[in-house]
N, C-alpha and C. Protein backbone atom coordinates (compact mmCIF):
# COMPACT_ATOMS: atom_id res chain seq x y z
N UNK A 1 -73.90 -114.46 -26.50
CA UNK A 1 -73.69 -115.53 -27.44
C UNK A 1 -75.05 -116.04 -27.88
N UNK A 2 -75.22 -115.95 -28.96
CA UNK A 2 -76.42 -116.51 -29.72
C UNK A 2 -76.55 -117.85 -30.31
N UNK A 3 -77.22 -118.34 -29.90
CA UNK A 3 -77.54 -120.14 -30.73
C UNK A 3 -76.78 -121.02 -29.86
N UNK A 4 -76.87 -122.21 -29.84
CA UNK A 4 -76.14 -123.80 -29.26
C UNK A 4 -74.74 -123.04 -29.54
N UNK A 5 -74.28 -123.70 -28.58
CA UNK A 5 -72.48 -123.84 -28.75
C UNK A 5 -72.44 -124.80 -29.43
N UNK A 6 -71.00 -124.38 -30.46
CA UNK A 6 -70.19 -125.63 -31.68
C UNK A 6 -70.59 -126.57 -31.04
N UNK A 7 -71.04 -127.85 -31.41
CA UNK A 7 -71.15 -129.18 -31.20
C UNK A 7 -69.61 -129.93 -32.14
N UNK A 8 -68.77 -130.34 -31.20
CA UNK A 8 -67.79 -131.20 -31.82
C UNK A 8 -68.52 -132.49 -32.75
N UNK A 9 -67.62 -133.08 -33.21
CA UNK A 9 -67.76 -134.10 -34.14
C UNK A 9 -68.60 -135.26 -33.80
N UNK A 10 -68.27 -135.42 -32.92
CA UNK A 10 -68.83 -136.58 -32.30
C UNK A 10 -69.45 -136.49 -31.05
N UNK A 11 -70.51 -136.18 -30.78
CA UNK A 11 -71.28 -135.46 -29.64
C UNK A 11 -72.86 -136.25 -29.37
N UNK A 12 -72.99 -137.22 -28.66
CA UNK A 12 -73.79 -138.36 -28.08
C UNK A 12 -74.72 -137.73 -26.51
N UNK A 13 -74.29 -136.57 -26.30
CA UNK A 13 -75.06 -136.31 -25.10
C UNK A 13 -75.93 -135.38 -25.89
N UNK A 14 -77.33 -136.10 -25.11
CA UNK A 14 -78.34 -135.50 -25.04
C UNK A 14 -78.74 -133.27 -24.94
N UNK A 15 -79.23 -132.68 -25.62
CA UNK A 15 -79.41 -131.56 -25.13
C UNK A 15 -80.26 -131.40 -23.64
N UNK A 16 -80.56 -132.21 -23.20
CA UNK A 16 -81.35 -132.26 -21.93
C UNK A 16 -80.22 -132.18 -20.61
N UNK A 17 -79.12 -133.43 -20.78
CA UNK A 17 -77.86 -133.48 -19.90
C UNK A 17 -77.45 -132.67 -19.83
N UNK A 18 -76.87 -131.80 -21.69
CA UNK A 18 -76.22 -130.92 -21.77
C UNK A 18 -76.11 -129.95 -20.94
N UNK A 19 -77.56 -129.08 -20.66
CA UNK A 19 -78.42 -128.36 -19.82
C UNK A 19 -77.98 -128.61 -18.13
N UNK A 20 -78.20 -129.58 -18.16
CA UNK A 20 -78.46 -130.37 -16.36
C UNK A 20 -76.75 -130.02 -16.25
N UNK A 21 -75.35 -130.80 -16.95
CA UNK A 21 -74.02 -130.10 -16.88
C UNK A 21 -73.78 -128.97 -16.45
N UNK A 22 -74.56 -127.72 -17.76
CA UNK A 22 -73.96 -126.61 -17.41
C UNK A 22 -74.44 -125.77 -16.50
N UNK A 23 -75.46 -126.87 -15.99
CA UNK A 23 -76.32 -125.60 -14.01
C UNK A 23 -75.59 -126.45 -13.55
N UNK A 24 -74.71 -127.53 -13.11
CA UNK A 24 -73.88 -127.77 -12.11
C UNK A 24 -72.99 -126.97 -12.14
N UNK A 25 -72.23 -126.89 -13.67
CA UNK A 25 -70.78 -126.28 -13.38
C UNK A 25 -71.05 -124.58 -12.80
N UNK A 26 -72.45 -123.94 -12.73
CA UNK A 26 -72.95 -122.52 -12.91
C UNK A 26 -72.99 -122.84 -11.14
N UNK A 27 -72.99 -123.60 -10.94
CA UNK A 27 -73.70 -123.43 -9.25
C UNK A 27 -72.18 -124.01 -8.63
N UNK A 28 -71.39 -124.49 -9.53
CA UNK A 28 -69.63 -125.09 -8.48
C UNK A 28 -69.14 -123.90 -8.46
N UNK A 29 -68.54 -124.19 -7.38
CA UNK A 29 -67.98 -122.95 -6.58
C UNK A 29 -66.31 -123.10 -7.58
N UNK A 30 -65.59 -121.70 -7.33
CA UNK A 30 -64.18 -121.94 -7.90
C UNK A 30 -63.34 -122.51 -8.16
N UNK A 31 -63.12 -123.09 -6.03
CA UNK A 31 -62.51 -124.06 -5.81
C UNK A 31 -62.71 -125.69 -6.56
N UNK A 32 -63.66 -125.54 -7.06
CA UNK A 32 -63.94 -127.27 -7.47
C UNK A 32 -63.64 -127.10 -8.78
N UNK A 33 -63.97 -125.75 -9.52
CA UNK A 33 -63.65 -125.80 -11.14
C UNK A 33 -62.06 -126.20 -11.16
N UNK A 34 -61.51 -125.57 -10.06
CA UNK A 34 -60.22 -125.38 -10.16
C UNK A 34 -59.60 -126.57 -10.30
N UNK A 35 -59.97 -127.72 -8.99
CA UNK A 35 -59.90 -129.09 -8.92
C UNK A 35 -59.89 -129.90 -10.04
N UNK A 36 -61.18 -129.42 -10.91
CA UNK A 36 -61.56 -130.28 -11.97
C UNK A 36 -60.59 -129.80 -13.20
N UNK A 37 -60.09 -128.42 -13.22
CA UNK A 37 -58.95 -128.13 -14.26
C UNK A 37 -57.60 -128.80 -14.51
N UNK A 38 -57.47 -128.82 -13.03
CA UNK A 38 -56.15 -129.70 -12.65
C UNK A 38 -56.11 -131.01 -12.87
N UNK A 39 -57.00 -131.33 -12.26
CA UNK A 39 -57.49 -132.96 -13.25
C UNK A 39 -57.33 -133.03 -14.21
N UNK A 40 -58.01 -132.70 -15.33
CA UNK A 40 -58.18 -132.64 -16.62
C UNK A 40 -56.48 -131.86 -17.25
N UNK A 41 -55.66 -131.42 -16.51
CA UNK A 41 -54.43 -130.96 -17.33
C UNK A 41 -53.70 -132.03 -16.68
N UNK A 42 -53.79 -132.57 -15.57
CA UNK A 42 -53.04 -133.71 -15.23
C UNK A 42 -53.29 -135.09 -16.25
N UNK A 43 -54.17 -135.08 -15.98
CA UNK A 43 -54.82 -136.42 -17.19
C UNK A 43 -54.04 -135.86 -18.51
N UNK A 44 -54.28 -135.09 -19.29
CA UNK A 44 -53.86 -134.78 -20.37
C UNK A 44 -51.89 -134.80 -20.29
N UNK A 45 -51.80 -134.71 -19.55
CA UNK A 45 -50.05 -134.78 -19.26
C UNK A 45 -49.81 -136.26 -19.79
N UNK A 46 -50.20 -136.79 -19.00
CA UNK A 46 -49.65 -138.23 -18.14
C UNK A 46 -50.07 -138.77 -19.95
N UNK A 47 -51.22 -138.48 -20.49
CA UNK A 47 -51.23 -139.22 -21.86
C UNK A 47 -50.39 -138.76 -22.54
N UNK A 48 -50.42 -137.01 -22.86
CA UNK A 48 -48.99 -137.33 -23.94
C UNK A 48 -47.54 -137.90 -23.34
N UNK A 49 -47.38 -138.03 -22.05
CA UNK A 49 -46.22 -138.18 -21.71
C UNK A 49 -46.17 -140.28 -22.60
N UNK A 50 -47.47 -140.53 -21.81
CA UNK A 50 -47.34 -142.23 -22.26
C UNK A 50 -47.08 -142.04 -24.05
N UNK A 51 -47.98 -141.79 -24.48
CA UNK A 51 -47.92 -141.31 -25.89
C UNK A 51 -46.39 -141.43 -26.75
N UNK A 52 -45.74 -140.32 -25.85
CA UNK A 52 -44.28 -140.03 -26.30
C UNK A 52 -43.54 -141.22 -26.13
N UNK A 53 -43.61 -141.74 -25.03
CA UNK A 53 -42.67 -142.75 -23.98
C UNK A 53 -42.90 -144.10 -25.08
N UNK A 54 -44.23 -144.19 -25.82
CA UNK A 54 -44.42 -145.40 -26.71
C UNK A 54 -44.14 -144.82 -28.00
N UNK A 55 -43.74 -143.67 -28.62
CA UNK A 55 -43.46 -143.79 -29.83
C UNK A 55 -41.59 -143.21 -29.62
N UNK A 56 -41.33 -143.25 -28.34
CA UNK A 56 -39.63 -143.34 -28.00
C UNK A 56 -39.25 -144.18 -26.87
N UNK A 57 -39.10 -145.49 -26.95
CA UNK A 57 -39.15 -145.97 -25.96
C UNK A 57 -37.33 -145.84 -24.71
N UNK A 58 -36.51 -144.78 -25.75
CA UNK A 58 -35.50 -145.03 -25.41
C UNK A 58 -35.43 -143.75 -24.52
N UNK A 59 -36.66 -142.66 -24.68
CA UNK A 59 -36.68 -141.15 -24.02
C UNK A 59 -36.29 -141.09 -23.22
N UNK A 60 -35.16 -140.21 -22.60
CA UNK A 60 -34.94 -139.90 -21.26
C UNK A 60 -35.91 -138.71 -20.83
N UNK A 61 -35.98 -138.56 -19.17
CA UNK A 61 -37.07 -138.33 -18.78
C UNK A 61 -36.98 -136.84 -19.06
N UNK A 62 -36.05 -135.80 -19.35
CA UNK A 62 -35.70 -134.61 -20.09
C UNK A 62 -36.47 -134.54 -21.60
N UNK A 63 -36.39 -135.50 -22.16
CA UNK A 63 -36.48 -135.85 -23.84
C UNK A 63 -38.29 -135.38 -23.78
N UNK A 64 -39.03 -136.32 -22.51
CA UNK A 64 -40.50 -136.51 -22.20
C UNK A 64 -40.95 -135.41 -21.67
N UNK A 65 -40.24 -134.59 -21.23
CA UNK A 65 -40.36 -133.69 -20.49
C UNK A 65 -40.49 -132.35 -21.50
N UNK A 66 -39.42 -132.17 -22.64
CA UNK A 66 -39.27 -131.49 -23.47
C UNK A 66 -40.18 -131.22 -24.39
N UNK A 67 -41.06 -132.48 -24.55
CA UNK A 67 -41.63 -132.55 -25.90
C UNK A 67 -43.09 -132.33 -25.03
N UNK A 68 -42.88 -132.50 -24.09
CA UNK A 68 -44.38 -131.36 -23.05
C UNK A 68 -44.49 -130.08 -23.34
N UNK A 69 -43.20 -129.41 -23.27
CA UNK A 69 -43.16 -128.14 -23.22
C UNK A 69 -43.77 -128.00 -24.71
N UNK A 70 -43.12 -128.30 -25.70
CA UNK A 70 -43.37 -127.94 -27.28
C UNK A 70 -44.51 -128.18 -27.28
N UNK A 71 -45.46 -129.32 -27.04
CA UNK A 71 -46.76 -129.52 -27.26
C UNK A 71 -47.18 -128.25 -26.27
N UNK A 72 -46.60 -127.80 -25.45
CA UNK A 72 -47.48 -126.87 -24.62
C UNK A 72 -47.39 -125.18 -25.13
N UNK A 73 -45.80 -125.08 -25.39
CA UNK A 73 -45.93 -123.55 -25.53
C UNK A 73 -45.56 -123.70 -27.28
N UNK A 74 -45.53 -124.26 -27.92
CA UNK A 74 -44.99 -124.30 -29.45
C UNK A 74 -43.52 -124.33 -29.53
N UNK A 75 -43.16 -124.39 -30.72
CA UNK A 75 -41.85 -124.66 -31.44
C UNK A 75 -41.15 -123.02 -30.86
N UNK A 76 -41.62 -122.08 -30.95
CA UNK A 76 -40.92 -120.39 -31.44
C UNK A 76 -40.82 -120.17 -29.63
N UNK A 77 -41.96 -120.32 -28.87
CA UNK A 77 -41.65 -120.22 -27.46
C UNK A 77 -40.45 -121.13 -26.64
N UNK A 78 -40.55 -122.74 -26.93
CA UNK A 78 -40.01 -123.37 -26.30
C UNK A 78 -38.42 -122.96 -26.59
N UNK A 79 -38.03 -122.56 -28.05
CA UNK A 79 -36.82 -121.92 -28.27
C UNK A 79 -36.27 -121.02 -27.48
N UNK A 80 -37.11 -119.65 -27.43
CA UNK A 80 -37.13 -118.90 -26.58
C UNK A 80 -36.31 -118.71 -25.15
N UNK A 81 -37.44 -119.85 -24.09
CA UNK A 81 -37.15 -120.46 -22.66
C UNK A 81 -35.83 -121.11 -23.07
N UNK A 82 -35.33 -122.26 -24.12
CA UNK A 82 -34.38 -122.64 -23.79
C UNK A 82 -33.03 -121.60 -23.96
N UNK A 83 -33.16 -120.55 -24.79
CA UNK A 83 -32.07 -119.54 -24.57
C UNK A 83 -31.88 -119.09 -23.43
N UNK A 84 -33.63 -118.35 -23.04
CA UNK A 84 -33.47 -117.61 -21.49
C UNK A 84 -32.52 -118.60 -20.60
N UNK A 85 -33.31 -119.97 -20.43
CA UNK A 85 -32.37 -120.96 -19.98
C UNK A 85 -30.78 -120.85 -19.53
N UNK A 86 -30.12 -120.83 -21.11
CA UNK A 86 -28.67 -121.21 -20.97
C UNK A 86 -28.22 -119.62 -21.00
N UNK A 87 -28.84 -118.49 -21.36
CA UNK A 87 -28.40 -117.52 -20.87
C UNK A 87 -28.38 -117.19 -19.48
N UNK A 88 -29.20 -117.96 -18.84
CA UNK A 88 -28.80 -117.29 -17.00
C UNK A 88 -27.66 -118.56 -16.42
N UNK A 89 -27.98 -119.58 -17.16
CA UNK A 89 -26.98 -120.26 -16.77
C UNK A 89 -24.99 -120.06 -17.04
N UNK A 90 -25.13 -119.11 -17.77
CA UNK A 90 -23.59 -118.81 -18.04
C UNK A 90 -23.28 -117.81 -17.11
């Protein structure tokens, strides 16, 4: 890979930190990336779940649950699973 990585929109850290970041994450062992993935997809849950829960306040916990999946696997997949779904269920 040649040149800086994309800089998002709004990007306030220093190229010096930047640097100092990516020899930590180069020197963490698996286990901790792994830690820190799970974190970071847990965190990201729990917001769209709040997210949803405030723009439906009436959601049942299926409804919150559902609209995880779609944000997660898309509209054409989540279809999909819910056939596989009710097809093993018959």
């Amino acid at each position: 890979m040649d040149g800086p990585p994309p800089r998002s929109p709004v990007d306030d850290t220093t190229a010096e930190a930047r640097r100092a970041q990516t020899e930590a994450y180069r020197r963490m062992g698996y286990d901790d990336k792994w830690r820190i993935l799970c974190g970071l997809h847990r965190a990201g849950r729990q917001l769209a779940d709040a997210g949803y829960r405030l723009r439906h306040p009436q959601a049942t916990a299926e409804e919150v649950h559902e609209n995880w999946l779609r944000l997660s696997l898309g509209d054409e997949l989540l279809a999909e699973v819910k056939r596989a779904r009710h097809d093993t269920a018959e």
